[in-house]
C-alpha atoms as a PDB file:
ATOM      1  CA  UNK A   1       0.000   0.000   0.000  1.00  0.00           C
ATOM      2  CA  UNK A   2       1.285   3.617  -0.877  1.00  0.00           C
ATOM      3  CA  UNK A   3      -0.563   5.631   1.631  1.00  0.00           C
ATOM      4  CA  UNK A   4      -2.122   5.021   5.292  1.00  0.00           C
ATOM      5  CA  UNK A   5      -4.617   8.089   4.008  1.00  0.00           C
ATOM      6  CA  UNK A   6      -8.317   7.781   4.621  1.00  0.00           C
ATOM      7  CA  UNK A   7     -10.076   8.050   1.266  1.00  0.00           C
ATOM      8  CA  UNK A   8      -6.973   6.229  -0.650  1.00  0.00           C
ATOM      9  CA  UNK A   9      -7.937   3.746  -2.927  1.00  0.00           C
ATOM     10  CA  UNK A  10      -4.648   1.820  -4.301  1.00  0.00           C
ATOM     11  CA  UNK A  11      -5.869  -1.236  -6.244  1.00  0.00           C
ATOM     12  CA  UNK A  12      -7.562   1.336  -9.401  1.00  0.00           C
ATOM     13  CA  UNK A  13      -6.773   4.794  -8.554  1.00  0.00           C
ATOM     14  CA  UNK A  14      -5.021   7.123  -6.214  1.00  0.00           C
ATOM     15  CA  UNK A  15      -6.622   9.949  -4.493  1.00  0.00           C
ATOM     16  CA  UNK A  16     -10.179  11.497  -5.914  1.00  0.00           C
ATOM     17  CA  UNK A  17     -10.128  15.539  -5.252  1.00  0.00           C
ATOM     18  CA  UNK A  18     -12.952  15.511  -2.426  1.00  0.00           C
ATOM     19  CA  UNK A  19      -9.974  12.545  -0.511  1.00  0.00           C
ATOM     20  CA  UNK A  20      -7.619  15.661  -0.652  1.00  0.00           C
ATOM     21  CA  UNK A  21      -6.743  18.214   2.250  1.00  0.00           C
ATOM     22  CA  UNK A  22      -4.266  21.054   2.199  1.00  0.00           C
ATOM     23  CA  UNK A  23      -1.316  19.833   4.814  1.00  0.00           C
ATOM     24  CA  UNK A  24      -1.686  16.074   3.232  1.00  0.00           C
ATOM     25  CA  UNK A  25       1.785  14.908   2.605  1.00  0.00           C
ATOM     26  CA  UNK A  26       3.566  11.683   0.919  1.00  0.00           C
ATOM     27  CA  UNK A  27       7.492  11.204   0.430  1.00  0.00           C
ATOM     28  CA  UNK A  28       9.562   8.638  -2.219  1.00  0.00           C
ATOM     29  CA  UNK A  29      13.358   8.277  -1.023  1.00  0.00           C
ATOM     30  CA  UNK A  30      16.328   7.026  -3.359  1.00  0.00           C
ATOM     31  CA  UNK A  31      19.392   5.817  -3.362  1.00  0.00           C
ATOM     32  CA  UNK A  32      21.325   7.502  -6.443  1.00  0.00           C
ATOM     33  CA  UNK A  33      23.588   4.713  -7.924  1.00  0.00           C
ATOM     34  CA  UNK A  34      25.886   4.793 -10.621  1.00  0.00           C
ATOM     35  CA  UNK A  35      23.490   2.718 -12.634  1.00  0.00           C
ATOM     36  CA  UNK A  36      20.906   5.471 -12.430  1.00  0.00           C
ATOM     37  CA  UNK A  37      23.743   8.436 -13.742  1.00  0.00           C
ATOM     38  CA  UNK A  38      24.382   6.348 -16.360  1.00  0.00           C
ATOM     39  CA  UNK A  39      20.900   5.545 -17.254  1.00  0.00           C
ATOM     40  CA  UNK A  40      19.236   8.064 -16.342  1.00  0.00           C
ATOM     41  CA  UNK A  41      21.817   9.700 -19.257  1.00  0.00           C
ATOM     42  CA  UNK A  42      21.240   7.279 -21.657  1.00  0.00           C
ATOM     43  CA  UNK A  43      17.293   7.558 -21.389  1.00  0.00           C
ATOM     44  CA  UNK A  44      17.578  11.780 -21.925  1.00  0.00           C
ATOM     45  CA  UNK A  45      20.737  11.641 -23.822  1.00  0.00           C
ATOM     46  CA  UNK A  46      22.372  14.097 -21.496  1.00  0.00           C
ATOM     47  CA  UNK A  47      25.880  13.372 -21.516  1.00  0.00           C
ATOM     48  CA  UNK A  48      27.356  16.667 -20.114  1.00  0.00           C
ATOM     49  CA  UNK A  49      30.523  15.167 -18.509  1.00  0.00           C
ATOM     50  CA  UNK A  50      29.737  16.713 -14.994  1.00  0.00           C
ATOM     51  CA  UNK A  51      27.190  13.642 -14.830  1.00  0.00           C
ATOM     52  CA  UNK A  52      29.608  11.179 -17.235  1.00  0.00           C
ATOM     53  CA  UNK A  53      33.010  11.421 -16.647  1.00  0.00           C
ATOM     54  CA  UNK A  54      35.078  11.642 -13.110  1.00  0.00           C
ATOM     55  CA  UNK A  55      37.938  13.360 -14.593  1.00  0.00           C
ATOM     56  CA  UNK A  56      36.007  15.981 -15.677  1.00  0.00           C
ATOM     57  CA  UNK A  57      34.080  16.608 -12.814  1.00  0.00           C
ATOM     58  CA  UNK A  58      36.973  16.544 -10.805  1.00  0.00           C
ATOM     59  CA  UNK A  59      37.652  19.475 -12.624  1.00  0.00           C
ATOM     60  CA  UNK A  60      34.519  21.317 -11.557  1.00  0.00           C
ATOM     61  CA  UNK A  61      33.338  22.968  -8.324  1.00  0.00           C
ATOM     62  CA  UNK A  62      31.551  19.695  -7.394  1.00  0.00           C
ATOM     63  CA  UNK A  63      35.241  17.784  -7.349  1.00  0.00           C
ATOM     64  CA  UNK A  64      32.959  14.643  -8.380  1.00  0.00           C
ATOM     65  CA  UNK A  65      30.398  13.192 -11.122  1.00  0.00           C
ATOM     66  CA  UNK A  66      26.726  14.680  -9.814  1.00  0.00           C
ATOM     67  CA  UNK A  67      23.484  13.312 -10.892  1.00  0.00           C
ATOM     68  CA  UNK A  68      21.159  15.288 -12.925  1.00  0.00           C
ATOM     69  CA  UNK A  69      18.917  17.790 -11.414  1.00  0.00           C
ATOM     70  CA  UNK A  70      15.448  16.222 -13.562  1.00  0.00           C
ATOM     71  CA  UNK A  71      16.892  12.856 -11.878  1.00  0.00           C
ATOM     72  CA  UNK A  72      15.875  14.710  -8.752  1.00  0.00           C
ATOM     73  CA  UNK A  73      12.607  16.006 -10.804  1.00  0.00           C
ATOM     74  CA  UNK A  74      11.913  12.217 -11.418  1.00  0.00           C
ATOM     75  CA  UNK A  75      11.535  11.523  -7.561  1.00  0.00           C
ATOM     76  CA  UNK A  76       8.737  14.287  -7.346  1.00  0.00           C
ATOM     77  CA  UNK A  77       7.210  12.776 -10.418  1.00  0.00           C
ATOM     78  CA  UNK A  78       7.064   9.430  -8.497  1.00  0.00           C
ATOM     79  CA  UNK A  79       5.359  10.666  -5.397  1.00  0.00           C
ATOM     80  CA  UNK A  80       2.560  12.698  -7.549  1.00  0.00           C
ATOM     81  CA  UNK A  81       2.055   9.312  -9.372  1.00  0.00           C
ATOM     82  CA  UNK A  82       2.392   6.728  -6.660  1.00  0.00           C
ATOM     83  CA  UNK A  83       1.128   8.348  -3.635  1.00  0.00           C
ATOM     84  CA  UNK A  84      -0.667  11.568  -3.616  1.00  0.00           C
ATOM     85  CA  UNK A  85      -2.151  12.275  -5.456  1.00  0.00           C
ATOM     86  CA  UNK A  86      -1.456   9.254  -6.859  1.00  0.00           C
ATOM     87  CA  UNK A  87      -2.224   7.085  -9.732  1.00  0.00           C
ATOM     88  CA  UNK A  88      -4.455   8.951 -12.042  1.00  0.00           C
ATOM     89  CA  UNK A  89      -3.576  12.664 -11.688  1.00  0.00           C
ATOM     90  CA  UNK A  90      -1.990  14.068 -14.339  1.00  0.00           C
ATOM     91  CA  UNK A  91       1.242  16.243 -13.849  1.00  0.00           C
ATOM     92  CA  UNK A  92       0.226  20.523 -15.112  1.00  0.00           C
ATOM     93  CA  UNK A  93       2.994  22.499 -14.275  1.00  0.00           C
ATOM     94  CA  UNK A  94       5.764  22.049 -12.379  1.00  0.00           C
ATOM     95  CA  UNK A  95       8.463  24.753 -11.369  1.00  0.00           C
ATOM     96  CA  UNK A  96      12.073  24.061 -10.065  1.00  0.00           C
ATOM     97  CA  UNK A  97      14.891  25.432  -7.993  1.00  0.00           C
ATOM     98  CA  UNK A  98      18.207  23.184  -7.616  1.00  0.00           C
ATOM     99  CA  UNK A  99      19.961  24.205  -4.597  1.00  0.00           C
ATOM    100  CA  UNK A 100      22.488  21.669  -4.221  1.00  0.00           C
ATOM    101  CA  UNK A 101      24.528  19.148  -6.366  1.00  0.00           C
ATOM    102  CA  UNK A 102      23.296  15.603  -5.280  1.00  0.00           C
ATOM    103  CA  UNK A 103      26.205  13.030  -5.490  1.00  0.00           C
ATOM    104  CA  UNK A 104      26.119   9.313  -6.459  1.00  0.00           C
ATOM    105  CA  UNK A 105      25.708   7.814  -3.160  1.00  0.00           C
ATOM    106  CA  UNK A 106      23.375  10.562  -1.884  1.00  0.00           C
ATOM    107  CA  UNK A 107      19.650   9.554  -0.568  1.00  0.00           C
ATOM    108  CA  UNK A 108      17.455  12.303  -2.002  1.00  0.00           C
ATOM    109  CA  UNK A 109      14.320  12.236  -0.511  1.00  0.00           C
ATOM    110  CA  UNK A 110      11.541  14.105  -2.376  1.00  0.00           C
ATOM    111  CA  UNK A 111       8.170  15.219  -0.467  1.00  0.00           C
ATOM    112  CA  UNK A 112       5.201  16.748  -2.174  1.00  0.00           C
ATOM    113  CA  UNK A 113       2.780  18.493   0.285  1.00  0.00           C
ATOM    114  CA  UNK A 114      -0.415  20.203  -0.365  1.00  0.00           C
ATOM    115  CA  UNK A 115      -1.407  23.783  -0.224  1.00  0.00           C
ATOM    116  CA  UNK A 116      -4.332  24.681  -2.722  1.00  0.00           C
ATOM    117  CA  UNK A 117      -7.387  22.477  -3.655  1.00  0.00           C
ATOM    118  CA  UNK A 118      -8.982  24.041  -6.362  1.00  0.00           C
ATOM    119  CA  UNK A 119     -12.576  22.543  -6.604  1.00  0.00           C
ATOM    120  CA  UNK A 120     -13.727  24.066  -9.409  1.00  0.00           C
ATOM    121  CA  UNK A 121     -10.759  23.354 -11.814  1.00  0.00           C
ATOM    122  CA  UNK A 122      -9.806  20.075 -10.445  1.00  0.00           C
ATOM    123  CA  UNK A 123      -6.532  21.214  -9.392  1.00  0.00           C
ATOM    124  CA  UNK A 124      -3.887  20.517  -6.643  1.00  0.00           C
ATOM    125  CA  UNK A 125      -1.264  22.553  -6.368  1.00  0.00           C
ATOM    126  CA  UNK A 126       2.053  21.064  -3.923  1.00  0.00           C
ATOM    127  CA  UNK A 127       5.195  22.310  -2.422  1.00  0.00           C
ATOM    128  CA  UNK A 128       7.701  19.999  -3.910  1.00  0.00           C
ATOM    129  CA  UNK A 129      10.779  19.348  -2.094  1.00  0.00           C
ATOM    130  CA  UNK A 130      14.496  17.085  -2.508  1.00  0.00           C
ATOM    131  CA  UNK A 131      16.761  16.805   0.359  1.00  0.00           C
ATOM    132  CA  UNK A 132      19.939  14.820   0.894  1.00  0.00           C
ATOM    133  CA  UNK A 133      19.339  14.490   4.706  1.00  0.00           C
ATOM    134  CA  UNK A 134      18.601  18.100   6.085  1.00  0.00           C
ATOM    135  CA  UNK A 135      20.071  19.785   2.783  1.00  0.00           C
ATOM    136  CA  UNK A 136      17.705  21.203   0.826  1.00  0.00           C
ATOM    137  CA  UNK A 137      18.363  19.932  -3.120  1.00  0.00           C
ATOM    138  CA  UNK A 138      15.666  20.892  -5.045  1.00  0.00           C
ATOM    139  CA  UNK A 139      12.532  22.597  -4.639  1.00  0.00           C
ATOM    140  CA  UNK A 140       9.616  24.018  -6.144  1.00  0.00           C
ATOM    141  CA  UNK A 141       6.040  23.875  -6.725  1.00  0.00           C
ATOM    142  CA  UNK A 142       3.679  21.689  -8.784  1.00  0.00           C
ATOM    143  CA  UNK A 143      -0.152  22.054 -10.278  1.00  0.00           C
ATOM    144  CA  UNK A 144      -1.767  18.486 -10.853  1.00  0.00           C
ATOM    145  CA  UNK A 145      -5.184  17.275 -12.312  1.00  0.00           C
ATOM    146  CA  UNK A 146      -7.129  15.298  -9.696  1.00  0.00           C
ATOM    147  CA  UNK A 147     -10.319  13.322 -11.002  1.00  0.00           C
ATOM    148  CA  UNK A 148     -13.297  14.007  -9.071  1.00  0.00           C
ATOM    149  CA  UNK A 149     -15.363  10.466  -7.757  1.00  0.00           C
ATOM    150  CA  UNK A 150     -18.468   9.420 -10.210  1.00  0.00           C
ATOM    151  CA  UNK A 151     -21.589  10.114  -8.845  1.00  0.00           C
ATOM    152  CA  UNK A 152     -23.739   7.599  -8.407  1.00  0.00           C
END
């Protein structure tokens, strides 16, 4: 199950906008791995050599390979999708500030929170934050499309 929640209904679809509250909260964490820099780069085709190769980024003000920021971006994606809203909504807008570099190694943990319901145009709008334990990474806000239940 994705989300203790009342009103959460995991087996078809996540949360319907009348389930959602402002304050409600979810979180995805991740372990970046080397596997995910390098596939993560062959998926977008970003090879900038900060991500892809050490001596290069040795080079840099990071000393190291980073991931990629919309790596981070992907986490948020997953807790919209997975857990609140959840399956079903359908990503709007999203904007984004990148802190920090995130390292391979690093545990970003991304948490989406609620702070407008707007009934009318079925929309959610979220804080969206990425931290590698209490440094902020990434942050931002996103708009999503939640599905209202079918009256009966």
């Amino acid at each position: 199950m994705y989300s203790t929640h009342e009103g959460y209904n995991d087996s078809i679809h996540g949360y319907y906008l009348e389930d959602l509250a402002v304050g409600m909260s979810a979180s995805h964490a991740k372990t970046v791995t080397e596997t995910d820099v390098v596939m993560f780069a062959g998926l977008t085709g970003d090879y900038n050599p900060v991500h892809c190769n050490e001596v290069f980024a040795a080079r840099t003000q990071f000393k190291t390979r980073i991931a990629h920021g919309m790596f981070c971006a992907g986490l948020i994606s997953c807790v919209a999708g997975t857990r609140l809203p959840g399956p079903g909504a359908i990503y709007v807008d999203q904007q984004l500030r990148f802190k920090a570099p995130v390292r391979i190694g690093d545990t970003v943990t991304a948490t989406c929170t609620i702070q407008e319901i707007n009934m009318e145009r079925r929309r959610v709008i979220m804080d969206t934050v990425c931290t590698v334990g209490d440094t902020v990474v990434v942050e931002g806000s996103a708009t999503f499309m939640v599905s209202r239940r079918v009256k009966k």
